[in-house]
C-alpha atoms as a PDB file:
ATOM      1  CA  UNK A   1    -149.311 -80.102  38.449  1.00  0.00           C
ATOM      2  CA  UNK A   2    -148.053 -83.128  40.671  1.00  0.00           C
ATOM      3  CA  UNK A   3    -149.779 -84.940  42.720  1.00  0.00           C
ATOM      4  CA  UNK A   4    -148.905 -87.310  45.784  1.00  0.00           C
ATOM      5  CA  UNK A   5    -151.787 -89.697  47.416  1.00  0.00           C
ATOM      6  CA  UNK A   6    -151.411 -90.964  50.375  1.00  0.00           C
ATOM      7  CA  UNK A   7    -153.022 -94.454  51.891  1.00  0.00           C
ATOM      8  CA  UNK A   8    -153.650 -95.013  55.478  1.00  0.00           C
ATOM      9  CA  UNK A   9    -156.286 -96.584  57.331  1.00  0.00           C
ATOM     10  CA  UNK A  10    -159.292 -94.565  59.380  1.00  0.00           C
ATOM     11  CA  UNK A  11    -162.286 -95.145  61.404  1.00  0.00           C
ATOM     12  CA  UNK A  12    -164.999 -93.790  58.856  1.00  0.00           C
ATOM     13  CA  UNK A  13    -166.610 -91.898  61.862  1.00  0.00           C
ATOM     14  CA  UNK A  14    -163.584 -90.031  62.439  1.00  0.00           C
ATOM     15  CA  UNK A  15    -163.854 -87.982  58.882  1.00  0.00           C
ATOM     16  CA  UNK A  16    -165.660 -85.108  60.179  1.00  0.00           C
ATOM     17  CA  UNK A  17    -162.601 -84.616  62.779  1.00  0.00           C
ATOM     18  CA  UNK A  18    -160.098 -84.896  60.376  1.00  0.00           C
ATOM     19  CA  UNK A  19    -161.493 -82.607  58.088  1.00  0.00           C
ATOM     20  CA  UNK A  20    -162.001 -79.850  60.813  1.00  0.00           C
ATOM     21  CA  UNK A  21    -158.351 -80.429  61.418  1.00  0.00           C
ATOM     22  CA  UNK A  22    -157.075 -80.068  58.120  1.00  0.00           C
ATOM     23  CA  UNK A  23    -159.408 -77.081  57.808  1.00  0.00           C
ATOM     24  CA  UNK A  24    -158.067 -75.080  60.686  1.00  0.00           C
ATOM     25  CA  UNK A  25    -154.538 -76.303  59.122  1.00  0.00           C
ATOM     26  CA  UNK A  26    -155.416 -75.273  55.418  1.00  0.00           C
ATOM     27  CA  UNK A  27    -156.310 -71.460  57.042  1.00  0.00           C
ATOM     28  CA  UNK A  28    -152.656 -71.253  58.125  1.00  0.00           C
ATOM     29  CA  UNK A  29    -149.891 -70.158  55.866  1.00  0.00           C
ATOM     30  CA  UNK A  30    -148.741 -73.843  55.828  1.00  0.00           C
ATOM     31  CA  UNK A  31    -150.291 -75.033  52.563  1.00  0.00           C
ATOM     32  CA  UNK A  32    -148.206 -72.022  50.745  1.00  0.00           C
ATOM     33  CA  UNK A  33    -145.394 -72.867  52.341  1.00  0.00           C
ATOM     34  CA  UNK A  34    -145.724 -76.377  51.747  1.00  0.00           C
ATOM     35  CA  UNK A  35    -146.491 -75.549  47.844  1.00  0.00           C
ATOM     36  CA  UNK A  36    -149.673 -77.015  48.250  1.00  0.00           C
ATOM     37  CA  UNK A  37    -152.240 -76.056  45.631  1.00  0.00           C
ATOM     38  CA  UNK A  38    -155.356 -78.325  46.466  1.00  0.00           C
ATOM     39  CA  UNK A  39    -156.158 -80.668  49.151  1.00  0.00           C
ATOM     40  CA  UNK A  40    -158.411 -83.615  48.881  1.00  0.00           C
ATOM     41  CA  UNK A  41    -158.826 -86.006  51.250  1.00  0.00           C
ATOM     42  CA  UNK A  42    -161.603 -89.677  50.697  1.00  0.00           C
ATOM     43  CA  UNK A  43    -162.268 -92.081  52.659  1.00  0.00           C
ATOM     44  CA  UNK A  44    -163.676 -95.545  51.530  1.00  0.00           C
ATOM     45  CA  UNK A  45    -164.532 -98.672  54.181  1.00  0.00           C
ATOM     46  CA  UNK A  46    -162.126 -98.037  56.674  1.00  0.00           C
ATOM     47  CA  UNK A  47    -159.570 -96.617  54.359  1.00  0.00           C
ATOM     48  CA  UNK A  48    -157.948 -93.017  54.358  1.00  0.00           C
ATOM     49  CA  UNK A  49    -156.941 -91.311  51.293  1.00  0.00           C
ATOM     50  CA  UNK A  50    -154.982 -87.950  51.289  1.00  0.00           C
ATOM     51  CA  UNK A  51    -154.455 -86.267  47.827  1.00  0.00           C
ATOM     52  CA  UNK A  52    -152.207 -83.476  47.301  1.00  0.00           C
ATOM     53  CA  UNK A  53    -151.777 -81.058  44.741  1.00  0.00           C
ATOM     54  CA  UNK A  54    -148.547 -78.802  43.932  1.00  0.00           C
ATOM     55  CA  UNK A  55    -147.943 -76.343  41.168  1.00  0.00           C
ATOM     56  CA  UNK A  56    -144.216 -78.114  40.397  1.00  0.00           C
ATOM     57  CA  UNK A  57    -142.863 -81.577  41.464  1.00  0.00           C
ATOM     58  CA  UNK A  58    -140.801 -80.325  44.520  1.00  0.00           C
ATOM     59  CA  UNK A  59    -143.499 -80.827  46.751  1.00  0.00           C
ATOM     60  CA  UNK A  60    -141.474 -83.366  48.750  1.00  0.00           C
ATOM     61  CA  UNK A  61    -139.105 -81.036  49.304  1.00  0.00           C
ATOM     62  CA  UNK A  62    -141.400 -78.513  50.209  1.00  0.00           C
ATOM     63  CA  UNK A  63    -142.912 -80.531  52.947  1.00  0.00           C
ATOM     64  CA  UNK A  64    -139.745 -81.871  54.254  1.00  0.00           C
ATOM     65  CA  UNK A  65    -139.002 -78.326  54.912  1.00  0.00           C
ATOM     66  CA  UNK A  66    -142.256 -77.868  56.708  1.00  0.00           C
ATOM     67  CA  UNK A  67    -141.990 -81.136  58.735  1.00  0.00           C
ATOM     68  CA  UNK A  68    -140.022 -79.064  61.399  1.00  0.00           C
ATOM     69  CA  UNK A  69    -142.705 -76.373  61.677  1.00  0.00           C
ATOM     70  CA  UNK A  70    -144.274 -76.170  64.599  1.00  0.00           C
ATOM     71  CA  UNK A  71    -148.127 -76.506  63.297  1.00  0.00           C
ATOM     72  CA  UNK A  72    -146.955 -79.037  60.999  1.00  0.00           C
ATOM     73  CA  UNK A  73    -145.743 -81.255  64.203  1.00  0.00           C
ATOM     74  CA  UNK A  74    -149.121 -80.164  65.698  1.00  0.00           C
ATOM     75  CA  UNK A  75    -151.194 -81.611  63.150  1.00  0.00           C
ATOM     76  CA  UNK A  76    -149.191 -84.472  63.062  1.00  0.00           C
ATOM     77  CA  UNK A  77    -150.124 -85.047  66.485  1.00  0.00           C
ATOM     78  CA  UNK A  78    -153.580 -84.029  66.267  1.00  0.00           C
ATOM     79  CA  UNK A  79    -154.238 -86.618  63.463  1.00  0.00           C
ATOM     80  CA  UNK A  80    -152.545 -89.405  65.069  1.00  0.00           C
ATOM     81  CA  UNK A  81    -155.804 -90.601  66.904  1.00  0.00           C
ATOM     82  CA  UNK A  82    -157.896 -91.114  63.920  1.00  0.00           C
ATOM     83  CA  UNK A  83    -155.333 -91.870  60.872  1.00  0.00           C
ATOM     84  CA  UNK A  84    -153.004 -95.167  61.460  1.00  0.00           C
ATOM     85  CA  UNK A  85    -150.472 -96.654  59.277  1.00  0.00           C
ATOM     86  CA  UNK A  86    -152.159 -98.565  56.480  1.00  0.00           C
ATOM     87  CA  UNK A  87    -149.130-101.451  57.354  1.00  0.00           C
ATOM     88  CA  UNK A  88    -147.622-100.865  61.089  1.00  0.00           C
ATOM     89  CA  UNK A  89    -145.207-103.495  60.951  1.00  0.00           C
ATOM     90  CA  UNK A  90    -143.643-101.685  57.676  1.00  0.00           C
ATOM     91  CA  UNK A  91    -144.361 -98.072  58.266  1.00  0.00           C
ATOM     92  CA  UNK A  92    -141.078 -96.170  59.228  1.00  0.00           C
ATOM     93  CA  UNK A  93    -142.336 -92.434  57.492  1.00  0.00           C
ATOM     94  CA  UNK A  94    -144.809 -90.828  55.699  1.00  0.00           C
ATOM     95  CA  UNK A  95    -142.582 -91.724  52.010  1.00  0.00           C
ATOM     96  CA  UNK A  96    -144.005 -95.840  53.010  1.00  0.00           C
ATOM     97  CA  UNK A  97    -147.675 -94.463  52.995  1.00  0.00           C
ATOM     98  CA  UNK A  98    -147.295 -92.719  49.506  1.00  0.00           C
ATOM     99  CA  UNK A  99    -149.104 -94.691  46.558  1.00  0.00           C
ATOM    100  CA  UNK A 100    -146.976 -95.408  43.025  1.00  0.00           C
ATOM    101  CA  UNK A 101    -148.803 -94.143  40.616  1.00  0.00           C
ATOM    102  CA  UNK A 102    -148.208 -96.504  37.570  1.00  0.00           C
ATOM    103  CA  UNK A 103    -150.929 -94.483  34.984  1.00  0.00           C
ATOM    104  CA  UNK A 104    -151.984 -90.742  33.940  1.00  0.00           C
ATOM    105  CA  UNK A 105    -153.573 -89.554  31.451  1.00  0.00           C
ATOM    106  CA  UNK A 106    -154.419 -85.764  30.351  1.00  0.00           C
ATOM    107  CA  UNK A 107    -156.488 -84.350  28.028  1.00  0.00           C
ATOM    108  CA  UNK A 108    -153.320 -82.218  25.976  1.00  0.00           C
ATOM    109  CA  UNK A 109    -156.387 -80.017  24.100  1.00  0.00           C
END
C-alpha cells in the first residue's frame, strides 16, 4: 500500500465541516477513480493532516487525472475556507503540501 500525507493548516472548529465534505466526496465514485483505498484525515492545534491510502504507488497519477473532474474542482473549492496552505508564501500546488516520509517500518510476519 502507499501512502501520501498531506500538511496544511486549519481552524480546529472547522473539522466537523471538513469531514462532512469529504464524506459527501468519499460517497462519489471519486475515491475509485482516484485509487484511493482509505482516507484519514487529523487534526492537531491548528494543524491539518490528510492521509491517503492507495492499493499501488500511482496514486499521484491517479489524482492528477482526477484534478480535472468536476467534483474534484468542487471540493477543492468547498475546502478552501477552512484548509490554508501550511506556508503561503511557498505554496504553488498540492505536491509543496505533501510530507517526506524519511521512515517505515512493517511487520513482514
Amino acid at each position: 500500500m502507499h501512502s501520501t500525507l498531506i500538511v496544511a493548516r486549519m481552524n480546529t472548529a472547522s473539522q466537523h465541516e471538513v469531514a462532512r465534505l469529504f464524506a459527501e466526496f468519499d460517497r462519489t465514485e471519486m475515491p475509485h477513480l482516484m485509487g484511493t483505498r482509505r482516507r484519514q484525515l487529523f487534526a492537531y492545534r491548528g494543524l491539518y493532516f490528510h492521509l491517503q491510502d492507495f492499493d499501488t504507488d500511482n496514486g499521484g497519477e491517479l489524482i492528477e487525472r482526477a484534478k480535472n473532474d468536476p467534483r474534484f474542482m468542487q471540493i477543492s473549492d468547498d475546502l478552501k475556507p477552512f484548509i490554508e496552505a501550511y506556508d503561503p508564501a511557498t505554496w504553488r500546488s498540492p505536491a509543496d503540501a505533501l510530507a517526506q516520509r524519511f521512515y517505515t517500518w512493517e511487520d513482514g510476519t
